[in-house]
Protein backbone atom coordinates (compact mmCIF):
# COMPACT_ATOMS: atom_id res chain seq x y z
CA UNK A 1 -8.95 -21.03 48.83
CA UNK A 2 -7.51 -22.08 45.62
CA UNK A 3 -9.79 -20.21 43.40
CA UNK A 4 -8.85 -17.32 45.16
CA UNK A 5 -5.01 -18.12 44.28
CA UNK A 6 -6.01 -18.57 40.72
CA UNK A 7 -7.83 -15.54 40.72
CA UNK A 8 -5.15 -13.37 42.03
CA UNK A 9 -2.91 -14.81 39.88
CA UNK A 10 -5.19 -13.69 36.89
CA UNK A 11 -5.49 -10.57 38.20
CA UNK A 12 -1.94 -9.89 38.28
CA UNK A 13 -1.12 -11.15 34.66
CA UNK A 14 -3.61 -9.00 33.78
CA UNK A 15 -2.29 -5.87 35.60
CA UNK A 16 1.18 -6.40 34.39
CA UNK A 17 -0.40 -7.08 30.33
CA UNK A 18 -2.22 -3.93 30.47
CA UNK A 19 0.45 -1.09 30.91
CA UNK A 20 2.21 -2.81 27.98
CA UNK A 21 -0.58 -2.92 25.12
CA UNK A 22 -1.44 0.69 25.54
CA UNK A 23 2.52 1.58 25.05
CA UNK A 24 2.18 -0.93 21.66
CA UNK A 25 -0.91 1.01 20.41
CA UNK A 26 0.67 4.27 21.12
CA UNK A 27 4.03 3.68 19.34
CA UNK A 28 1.98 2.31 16.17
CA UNK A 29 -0.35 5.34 16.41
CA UNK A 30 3.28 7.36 15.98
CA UNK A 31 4.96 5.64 13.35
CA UNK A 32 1.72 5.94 10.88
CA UNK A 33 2.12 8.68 8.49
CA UNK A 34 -0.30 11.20 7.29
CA UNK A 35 -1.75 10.04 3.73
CA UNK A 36 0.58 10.17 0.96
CA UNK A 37 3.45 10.94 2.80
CA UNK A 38 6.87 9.69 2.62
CA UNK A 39 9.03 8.79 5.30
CA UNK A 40 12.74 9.92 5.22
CA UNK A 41 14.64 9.09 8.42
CA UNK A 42 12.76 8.91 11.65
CA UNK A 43 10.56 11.91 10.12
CA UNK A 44 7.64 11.98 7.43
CA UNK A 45 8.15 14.58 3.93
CA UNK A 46 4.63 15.73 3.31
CA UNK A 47 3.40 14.73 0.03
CA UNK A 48 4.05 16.63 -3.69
CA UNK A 49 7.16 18.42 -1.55
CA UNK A 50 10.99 19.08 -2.95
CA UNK A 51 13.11 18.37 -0.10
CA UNK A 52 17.15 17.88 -0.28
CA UNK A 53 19.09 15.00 1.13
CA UNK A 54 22.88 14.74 1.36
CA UNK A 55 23.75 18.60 1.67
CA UNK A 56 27.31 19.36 1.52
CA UNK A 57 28.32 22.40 3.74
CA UNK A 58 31.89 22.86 2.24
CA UNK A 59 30.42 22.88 -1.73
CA UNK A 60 26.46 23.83 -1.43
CA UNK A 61 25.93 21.33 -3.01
CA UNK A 62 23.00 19.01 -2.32
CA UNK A 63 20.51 16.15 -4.05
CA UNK A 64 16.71 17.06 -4.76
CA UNK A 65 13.91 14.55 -4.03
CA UNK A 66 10.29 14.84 -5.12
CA UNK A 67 7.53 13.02 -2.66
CA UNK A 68 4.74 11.48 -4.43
CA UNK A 69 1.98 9.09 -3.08
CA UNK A 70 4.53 7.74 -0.64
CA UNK A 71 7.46 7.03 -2.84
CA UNK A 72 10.60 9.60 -2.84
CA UNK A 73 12.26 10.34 -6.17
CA UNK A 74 15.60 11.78 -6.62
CA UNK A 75 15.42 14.99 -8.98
CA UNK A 76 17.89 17.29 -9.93
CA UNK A 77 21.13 18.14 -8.20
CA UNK A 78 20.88 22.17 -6.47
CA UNK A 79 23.37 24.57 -5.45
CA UNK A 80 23.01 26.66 -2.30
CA UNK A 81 20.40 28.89 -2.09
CA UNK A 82 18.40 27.13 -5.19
CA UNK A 83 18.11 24.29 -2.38
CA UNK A 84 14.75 23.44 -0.74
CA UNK A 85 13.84 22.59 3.02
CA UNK A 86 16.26 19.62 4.06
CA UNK A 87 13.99 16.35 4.42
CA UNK A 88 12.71 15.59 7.54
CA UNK A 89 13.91 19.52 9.19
């Protein structure tokens, strides 16, 4: 009788366990990004791409950034339509 208490037991713990590994692997499985890409936000700049960052609507002005291997780099400041894709949109 006790084994079967154990064993239920077990069986539960394992039940509850399982639900929450899968949800682990899937949100690491999200957050990797493709190879050489850099991550700006919550969304990945693919890599050798000129995106622009900190766009100001009333001016046209915005800042340049280069992705390389991973690593953004701030370039060159643009003017309206001289701009590129914003990062990350």
């Amino acid at each position: 009788m006790r084994v079967m208490s154990v064993m239920k037991v077990a069986f539960l713990a394992g039940m509850i366990a399982l639900p929450a590994s899968f949800s682990a692997a899937s949100a690491k499985a999200m957050k990797q990004l493709p190879p050489g890409a850099c991550a700006f936000e919550k969304s990945a700049v693919a890599n050798k791409t000129f995106c622009s960052f900190n766009c100001d609507a009333a001016t046209n002005w915005c800042s340049q950034q280069l992705c390389s291997n991973g690593a953004l780099t701030k370039v060159i400041p643009c003017y309206g339509t001289f701009c590129s894709a914003k990062c990350g949109g």
